[in-house]
N, C-alpha and C. Protein backbone atom coordinates (compact mmCIF):
# COMPACT_ATOMS: atom_id res chain seq x y z
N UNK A 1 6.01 -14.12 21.93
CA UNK A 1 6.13 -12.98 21.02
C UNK A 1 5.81 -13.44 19.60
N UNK A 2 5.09 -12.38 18.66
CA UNK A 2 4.73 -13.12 17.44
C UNK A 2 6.15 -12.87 16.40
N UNK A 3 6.38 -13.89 15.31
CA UNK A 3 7.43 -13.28 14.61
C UNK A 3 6.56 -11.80 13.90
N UNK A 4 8.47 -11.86 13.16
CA UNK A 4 7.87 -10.64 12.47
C UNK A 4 7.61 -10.73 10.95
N UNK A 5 7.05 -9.92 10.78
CA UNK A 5 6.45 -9.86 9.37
C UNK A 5 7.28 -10.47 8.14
N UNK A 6 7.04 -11.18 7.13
CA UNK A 6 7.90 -11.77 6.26
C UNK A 6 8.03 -10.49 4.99
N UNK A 7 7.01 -9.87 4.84
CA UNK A 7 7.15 -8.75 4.30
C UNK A 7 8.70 -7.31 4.64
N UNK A 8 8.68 -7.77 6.11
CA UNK A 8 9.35 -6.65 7.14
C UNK A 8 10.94 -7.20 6.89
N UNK A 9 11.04 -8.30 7.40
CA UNK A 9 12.26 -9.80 6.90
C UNK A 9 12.44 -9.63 5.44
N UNK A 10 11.58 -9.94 4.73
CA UNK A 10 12.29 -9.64 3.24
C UNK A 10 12.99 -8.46 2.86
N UNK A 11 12.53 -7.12 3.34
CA UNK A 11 13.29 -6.13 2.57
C UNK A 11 14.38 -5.18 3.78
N UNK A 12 14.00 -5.69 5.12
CA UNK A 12 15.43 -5.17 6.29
C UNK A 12 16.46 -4.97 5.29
N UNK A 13 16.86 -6.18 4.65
CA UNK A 13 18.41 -5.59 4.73
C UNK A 13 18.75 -4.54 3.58
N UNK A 14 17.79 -4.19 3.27
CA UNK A 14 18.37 -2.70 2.42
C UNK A 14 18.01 -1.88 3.80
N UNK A 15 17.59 -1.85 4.63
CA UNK A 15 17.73 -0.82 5.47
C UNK A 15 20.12 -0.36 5.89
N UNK A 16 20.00 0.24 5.69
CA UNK A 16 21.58 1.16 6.24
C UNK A 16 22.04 0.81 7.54
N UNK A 17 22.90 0.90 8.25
CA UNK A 17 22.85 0.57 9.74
C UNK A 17 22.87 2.18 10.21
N UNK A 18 21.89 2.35 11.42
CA UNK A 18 21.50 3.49 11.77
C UNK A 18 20.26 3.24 12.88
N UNK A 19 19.34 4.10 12.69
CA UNK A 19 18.07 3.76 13.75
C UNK A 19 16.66 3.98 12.65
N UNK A 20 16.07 2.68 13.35
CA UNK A 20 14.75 2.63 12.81
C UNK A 20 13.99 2.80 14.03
N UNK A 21 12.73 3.49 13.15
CA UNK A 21 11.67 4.15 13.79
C UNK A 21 10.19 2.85 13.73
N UNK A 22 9.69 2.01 14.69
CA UNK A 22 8.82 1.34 14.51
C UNK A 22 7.47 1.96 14.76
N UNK A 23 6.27 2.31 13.97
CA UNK A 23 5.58 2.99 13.80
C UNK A 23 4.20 2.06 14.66
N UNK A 24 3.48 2.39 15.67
CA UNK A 24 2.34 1.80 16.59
C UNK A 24 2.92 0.50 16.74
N UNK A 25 3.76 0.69 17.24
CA UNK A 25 4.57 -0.89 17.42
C UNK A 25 4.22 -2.49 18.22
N UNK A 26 3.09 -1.78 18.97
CA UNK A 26 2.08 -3.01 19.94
C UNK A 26 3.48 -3.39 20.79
N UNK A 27 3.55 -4.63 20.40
CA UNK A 27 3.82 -5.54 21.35
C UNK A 27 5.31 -5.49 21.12
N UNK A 28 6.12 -4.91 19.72
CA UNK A 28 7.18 -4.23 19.87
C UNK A 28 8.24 -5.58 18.83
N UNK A 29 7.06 -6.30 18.00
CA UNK A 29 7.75 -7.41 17.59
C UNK A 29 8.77 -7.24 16.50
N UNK A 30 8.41 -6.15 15.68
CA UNK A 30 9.59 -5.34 14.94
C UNK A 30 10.68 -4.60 15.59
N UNK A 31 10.68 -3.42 16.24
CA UNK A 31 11.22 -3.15 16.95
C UNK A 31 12.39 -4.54 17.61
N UNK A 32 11.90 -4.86 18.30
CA UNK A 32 12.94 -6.69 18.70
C UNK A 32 13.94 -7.20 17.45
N UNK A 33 13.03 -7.25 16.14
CA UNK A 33 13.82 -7.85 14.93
C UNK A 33 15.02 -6.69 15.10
N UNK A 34 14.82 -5.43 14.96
CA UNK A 34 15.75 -4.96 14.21
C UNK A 34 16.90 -4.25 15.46
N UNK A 35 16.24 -4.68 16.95
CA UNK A 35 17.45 -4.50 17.65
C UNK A 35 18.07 -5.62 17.57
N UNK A 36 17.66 -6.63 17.39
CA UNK A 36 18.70 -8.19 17.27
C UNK A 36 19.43 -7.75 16.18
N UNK A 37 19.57 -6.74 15.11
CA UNK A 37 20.03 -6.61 14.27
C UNK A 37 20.95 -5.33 14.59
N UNK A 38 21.43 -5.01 15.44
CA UNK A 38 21.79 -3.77 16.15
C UNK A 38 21.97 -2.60 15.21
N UNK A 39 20.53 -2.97 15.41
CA UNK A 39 19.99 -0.82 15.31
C UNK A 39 19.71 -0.67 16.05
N UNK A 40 19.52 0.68 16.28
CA UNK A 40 19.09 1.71 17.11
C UNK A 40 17.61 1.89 17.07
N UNK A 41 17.01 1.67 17.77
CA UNK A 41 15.45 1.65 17.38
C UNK A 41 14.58 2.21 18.41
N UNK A 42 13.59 2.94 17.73
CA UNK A 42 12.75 4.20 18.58
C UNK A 42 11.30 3.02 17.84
N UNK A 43 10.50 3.20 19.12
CA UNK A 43 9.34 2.91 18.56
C UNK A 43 8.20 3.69 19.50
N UNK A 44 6.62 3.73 18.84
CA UNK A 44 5.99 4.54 18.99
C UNK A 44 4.30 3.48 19.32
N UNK A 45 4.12 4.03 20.31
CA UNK A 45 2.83 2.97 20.52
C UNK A 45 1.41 4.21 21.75
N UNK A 46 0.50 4.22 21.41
CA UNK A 46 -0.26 4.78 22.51
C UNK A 46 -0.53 3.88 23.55
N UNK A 47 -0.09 2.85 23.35
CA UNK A 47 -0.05 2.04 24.87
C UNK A 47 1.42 1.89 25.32
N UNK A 48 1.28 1.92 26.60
CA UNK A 48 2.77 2.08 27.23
C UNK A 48 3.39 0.34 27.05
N UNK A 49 4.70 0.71 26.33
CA UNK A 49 5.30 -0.77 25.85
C UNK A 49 6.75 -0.91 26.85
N UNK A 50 7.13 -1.77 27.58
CA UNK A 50 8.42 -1.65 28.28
C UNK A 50 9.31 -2.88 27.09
N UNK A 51 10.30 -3.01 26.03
CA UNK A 51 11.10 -3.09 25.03
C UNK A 51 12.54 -2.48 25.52
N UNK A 52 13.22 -3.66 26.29
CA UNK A 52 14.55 -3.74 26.98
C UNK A 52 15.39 -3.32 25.31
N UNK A 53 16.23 -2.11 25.75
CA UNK A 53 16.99 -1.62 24.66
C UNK A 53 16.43 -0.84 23.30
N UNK A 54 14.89 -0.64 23.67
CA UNK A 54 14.22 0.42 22.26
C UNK A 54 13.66 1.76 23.42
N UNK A 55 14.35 2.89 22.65
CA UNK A 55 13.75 4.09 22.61
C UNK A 55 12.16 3.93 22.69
N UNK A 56 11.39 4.42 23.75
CA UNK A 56 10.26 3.97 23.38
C UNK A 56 9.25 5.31 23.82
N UNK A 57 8.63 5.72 23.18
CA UNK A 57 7.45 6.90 23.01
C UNK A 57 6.09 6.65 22.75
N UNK A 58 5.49 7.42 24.02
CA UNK A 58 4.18 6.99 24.44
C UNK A 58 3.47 7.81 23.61
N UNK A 59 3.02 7.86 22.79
CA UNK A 59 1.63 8.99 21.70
C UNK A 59 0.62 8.09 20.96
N UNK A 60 -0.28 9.38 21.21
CA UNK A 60 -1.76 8.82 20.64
C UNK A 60 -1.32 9.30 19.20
N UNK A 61 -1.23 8.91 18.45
CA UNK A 61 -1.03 9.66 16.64
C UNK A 61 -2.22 9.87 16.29
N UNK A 62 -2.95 9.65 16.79
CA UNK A 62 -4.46 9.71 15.96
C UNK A 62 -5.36 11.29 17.04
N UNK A 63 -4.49 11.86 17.85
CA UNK A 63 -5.03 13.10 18.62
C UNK A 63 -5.10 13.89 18.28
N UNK A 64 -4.30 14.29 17.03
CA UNK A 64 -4.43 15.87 16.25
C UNK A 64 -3.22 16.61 17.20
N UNK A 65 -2.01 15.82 18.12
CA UNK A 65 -1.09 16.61 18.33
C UNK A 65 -0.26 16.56 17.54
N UNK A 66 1.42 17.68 17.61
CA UNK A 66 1.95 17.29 16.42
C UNK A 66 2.79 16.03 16.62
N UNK A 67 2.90 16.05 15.36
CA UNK A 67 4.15 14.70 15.14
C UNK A 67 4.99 14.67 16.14
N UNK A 68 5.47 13.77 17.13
CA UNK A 68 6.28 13.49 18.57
C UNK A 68 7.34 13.53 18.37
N UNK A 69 8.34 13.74 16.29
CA UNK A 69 9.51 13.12 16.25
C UNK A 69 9.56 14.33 14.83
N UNK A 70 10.01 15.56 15.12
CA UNK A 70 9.48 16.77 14.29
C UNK A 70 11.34 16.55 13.16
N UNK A 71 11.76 16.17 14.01
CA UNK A 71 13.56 16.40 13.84
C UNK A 71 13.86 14.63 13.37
N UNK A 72 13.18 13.90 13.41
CA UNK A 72 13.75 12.65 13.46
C UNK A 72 13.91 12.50 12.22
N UNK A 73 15.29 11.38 12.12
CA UNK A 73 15.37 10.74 10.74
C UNK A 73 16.31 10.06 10.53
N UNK A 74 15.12 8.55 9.92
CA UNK A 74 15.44 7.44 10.40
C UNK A 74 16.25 6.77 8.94
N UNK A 75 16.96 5.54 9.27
CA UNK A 75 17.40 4.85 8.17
C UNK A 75 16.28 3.77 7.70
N UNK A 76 15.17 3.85 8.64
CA UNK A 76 14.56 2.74 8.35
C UNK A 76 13.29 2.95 9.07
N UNK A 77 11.74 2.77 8.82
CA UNK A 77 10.13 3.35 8.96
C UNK A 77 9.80 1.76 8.60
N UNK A 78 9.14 1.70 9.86
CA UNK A 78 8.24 0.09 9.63
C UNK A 78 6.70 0.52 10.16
N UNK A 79 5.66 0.04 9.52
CA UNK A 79 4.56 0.20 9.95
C UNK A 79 3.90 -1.15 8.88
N UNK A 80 3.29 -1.30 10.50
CA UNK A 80 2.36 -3.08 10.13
C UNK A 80 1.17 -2.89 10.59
N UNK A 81 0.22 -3.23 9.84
CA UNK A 81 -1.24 -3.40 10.35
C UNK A 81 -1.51 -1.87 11.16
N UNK A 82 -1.63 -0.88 10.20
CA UNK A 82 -1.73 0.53 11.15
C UNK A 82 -1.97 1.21 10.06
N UNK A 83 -3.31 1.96 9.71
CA UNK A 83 -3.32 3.01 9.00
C UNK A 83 -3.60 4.56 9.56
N UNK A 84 -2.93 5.63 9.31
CA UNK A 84 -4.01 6.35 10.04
C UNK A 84 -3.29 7.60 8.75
N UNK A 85 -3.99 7.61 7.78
CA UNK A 85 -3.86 9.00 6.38
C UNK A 85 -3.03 10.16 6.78
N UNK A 86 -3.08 10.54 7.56
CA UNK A 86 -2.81 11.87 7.94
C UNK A 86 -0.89 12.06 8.19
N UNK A 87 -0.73 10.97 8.57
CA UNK A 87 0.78 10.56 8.59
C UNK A 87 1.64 10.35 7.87
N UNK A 88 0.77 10.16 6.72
CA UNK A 88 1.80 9.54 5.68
C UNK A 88 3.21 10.69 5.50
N UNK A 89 2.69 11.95 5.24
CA UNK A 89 3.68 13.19 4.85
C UNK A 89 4.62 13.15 6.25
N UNK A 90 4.32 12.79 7.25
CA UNK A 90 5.22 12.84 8.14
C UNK A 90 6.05 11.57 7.76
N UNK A 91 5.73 10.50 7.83
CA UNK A 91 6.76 8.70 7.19
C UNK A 91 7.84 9.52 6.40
N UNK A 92 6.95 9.98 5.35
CA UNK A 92 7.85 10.13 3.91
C UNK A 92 9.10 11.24 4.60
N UNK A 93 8.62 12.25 5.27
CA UNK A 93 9.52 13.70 5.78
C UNK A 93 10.23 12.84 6.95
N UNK A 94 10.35 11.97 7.56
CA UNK A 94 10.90 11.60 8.78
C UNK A 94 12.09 10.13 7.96
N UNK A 95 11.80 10.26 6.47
CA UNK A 95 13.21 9.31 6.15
C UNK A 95 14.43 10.08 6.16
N UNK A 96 15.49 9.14 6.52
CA UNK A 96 17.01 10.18 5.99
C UNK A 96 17.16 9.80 4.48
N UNK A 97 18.06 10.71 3.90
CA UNK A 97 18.18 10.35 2.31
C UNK A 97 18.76 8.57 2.18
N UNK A 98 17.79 8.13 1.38
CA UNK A 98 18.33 7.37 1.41
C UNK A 98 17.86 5.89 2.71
N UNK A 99 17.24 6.01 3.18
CA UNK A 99 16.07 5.55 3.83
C UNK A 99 15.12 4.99 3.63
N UNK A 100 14.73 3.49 4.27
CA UNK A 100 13.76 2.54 3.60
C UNK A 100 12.57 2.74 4.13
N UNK A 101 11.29 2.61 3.95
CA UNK A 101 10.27 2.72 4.27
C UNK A 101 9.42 1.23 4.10
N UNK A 102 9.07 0.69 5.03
CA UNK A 102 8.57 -0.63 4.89
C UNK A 102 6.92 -0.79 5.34
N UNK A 103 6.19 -0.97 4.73
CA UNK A 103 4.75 -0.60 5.09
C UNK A 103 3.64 -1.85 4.44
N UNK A 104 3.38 -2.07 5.56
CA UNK A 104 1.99 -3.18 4.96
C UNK A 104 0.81 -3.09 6.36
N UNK A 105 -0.34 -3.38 5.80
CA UNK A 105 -1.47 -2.97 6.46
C UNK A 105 -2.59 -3.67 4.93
N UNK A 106 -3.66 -3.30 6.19
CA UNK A 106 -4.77 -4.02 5.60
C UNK A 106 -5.81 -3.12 4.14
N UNK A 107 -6.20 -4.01 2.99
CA UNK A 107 -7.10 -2.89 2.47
C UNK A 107 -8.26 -3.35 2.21
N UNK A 108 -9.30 -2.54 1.51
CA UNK A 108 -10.52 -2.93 0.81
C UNK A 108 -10.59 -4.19 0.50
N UNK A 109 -11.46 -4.98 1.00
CA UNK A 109 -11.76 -6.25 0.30
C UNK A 109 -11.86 -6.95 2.20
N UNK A 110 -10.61 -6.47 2.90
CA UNK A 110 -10.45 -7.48 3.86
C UNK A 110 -12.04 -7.36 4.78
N UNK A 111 -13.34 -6.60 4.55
CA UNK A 111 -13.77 -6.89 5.62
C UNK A 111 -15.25 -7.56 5.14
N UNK A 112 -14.58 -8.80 4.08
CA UNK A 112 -14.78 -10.32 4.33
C UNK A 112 -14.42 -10.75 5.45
N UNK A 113 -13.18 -10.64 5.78
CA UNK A 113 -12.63 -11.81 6.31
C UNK A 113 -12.77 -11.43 7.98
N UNK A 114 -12.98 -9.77 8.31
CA UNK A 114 -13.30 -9.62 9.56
C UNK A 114 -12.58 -7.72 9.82
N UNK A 115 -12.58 -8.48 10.73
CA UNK A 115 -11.23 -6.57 11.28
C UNK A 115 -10.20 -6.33 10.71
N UNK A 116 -9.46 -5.32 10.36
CA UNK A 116 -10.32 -4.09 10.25
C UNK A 116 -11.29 -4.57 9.20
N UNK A 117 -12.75 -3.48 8.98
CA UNK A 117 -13.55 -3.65 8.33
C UNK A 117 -13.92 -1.86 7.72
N UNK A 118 -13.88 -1.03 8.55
CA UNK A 118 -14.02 0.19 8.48
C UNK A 118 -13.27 0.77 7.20
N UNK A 119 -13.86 1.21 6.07
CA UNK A 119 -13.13 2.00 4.93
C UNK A 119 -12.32 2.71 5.32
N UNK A 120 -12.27 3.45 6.40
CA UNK A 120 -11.20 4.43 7.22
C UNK A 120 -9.93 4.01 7.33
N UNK A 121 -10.19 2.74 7.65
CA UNK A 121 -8.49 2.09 8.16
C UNK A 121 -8.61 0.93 7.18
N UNK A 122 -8.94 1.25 5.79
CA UNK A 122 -8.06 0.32 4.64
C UNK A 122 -7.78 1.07 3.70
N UNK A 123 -6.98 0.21 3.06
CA UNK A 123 -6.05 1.24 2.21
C UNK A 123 -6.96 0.71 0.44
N UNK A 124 -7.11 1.72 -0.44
CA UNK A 124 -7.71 1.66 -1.22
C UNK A 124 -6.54 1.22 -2.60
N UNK A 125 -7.37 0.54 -3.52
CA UNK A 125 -6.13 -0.37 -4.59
C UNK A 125 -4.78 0.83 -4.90
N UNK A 126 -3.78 0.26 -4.68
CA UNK A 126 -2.57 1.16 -5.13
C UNK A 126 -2.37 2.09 -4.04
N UNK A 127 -2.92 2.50 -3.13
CA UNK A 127 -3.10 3.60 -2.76
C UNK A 127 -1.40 4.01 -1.84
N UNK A 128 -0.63 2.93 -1.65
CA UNK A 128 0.83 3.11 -0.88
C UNK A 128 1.21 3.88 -1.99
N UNK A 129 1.61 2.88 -2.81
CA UNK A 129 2.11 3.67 -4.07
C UNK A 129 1.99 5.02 -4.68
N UNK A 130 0.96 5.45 -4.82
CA UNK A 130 0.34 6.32 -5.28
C UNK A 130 1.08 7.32 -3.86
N UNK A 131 0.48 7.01 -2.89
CA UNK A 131 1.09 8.03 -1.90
C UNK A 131 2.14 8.16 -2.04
N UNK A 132 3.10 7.47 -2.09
CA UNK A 132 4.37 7.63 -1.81
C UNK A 132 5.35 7.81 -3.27
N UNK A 133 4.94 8.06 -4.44
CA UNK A 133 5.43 7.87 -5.38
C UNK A 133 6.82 9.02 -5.60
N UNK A 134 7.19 9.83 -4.86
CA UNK A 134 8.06 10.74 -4.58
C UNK A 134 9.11 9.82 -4.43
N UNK A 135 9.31 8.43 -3.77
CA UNK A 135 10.46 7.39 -3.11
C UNK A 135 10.46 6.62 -4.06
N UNK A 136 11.44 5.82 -4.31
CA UNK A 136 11.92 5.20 -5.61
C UNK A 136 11.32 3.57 -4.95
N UNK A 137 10.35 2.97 -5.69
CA UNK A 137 9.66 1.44 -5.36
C UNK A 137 10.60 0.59 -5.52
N UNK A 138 10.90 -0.23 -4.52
CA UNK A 138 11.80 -1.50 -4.24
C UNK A 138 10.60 -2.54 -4.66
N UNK A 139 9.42 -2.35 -3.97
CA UNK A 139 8.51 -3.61 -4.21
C UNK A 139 6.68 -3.07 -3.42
N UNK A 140 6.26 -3.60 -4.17
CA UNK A 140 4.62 -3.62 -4.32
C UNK A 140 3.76 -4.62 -4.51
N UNK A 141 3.04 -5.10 -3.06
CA UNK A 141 2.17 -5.97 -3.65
C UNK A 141 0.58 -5.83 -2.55
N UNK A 142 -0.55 -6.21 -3.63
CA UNK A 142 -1.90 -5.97 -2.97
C UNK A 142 -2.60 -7.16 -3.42
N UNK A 143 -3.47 -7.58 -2.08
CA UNK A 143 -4.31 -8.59 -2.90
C UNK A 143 -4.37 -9.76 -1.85
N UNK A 144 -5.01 -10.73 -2.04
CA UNK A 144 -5.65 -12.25 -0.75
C UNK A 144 -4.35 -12.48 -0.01
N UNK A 145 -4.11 -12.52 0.98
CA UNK A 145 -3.30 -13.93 1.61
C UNK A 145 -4.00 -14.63 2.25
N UNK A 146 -2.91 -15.62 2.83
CA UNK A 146 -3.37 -16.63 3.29
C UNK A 146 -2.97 -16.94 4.72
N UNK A 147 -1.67 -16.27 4.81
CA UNK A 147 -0.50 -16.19 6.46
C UNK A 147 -0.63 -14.71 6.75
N UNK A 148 -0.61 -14.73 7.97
CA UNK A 148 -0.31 -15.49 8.95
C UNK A 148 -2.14 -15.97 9.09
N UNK A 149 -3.13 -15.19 8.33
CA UNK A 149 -4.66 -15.39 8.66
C UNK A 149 -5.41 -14.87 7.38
N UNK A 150 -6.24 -15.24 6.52
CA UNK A 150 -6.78 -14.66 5.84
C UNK A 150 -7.23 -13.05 5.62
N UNK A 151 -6.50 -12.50 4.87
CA UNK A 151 -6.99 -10.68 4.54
C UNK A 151 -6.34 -10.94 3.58
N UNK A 152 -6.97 -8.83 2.97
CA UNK A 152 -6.50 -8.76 1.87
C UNK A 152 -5.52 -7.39 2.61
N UNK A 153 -4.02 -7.61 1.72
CA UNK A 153 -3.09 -6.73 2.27
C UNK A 153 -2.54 -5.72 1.15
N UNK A 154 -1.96 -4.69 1.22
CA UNK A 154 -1.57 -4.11 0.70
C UNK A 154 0.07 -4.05 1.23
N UNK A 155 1.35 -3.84 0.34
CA UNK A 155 2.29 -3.70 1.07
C UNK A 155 3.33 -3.09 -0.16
N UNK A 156 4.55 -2.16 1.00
CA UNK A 156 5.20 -1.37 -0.02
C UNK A 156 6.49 -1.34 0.54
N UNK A 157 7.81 -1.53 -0.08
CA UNK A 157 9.12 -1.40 0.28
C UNK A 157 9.24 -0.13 -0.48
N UNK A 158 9.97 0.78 -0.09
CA UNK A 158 10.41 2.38 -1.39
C UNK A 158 11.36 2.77 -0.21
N UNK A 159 12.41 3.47 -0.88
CA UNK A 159 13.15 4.78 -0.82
C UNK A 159 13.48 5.90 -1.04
N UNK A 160 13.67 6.53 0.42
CA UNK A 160 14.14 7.95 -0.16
C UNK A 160 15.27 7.88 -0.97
N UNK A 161 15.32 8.57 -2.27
CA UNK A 161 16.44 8.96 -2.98
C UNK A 161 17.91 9.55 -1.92
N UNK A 162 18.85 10.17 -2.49
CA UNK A 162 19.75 10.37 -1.81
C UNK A 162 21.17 9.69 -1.39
């Protein structure tokens, strides 16, 4: 299993104890962190994931059906390496007051270094921020790394007020 994100690890523990929602979760390596951390955790993948002790929901997000989780609301929204625009208003509407939102994914610049490469699925300078500027910024950062593999990342800790 791969760890999890140091981005994801750094800002957990402002998450509340409650249930987090792991957003295209793959292989379910978040999801894992934050049931070792006993939450309650729903995660969401279009490939079928079996994750002993996570809520787990099979959807394509990218089909144009609606949102799978119309009522949900979470203490805590993780999404890694996953863009897809159209969601964002659902992230932001699916926090409880007071609710962390943890988000990093790839942007402009990374397709030097390889995949993603498609303008579609990178995120343009600022552009978390800017989206999300309704939630109060814990932390912001864009620009080269080096771990776990060379890209350029974009990444955002914020909260819902409340």
């Amino acid at each position: 299993m791969t760890a999890p994100s140091d981005w994801v690890v750094r800002w957990a523990p402002l998450v509340r104890p409650g249930t987090v929602l792991d957003v295209a979760c793959g292989s379910g390596r978040h999801a894992r962190y934050f049931l070792e951390r006993n939450f309650d955790v729903v995660a969401i993948d279009r490939d079928p994931q079996q994750i002993p002790g996570v809520h787990f929901i099979q959807a394509d997000l990218e089909d144009g059906r609606p949102w799978p989780l119309p009522d949900g609301r979470f203490e805590g929204i993780v999404v890694t390496n996953y863009l897809h625009r159209p969601l964002f208003p659902m992230l932001a509407g699916s926090l409880a007051p007071g609710g962390v939102l943890i988000y990093e994914t790839f942007m402009l610049g990374n397709e030097r270094f390889g995949r993603p490469s498609n303008p579609e699925f990178l995120l343009r300078p600022g552009e978390l921020r800017e989206t999300f500027k309704d939630l109060v910024l814990n932390g912001f950062e864009e620009g080269e790394v080096t771990e776990p593999k060379p890209a350029m990342i974009q990444r955002l800790c914020a909260t819902r007020a409340g």
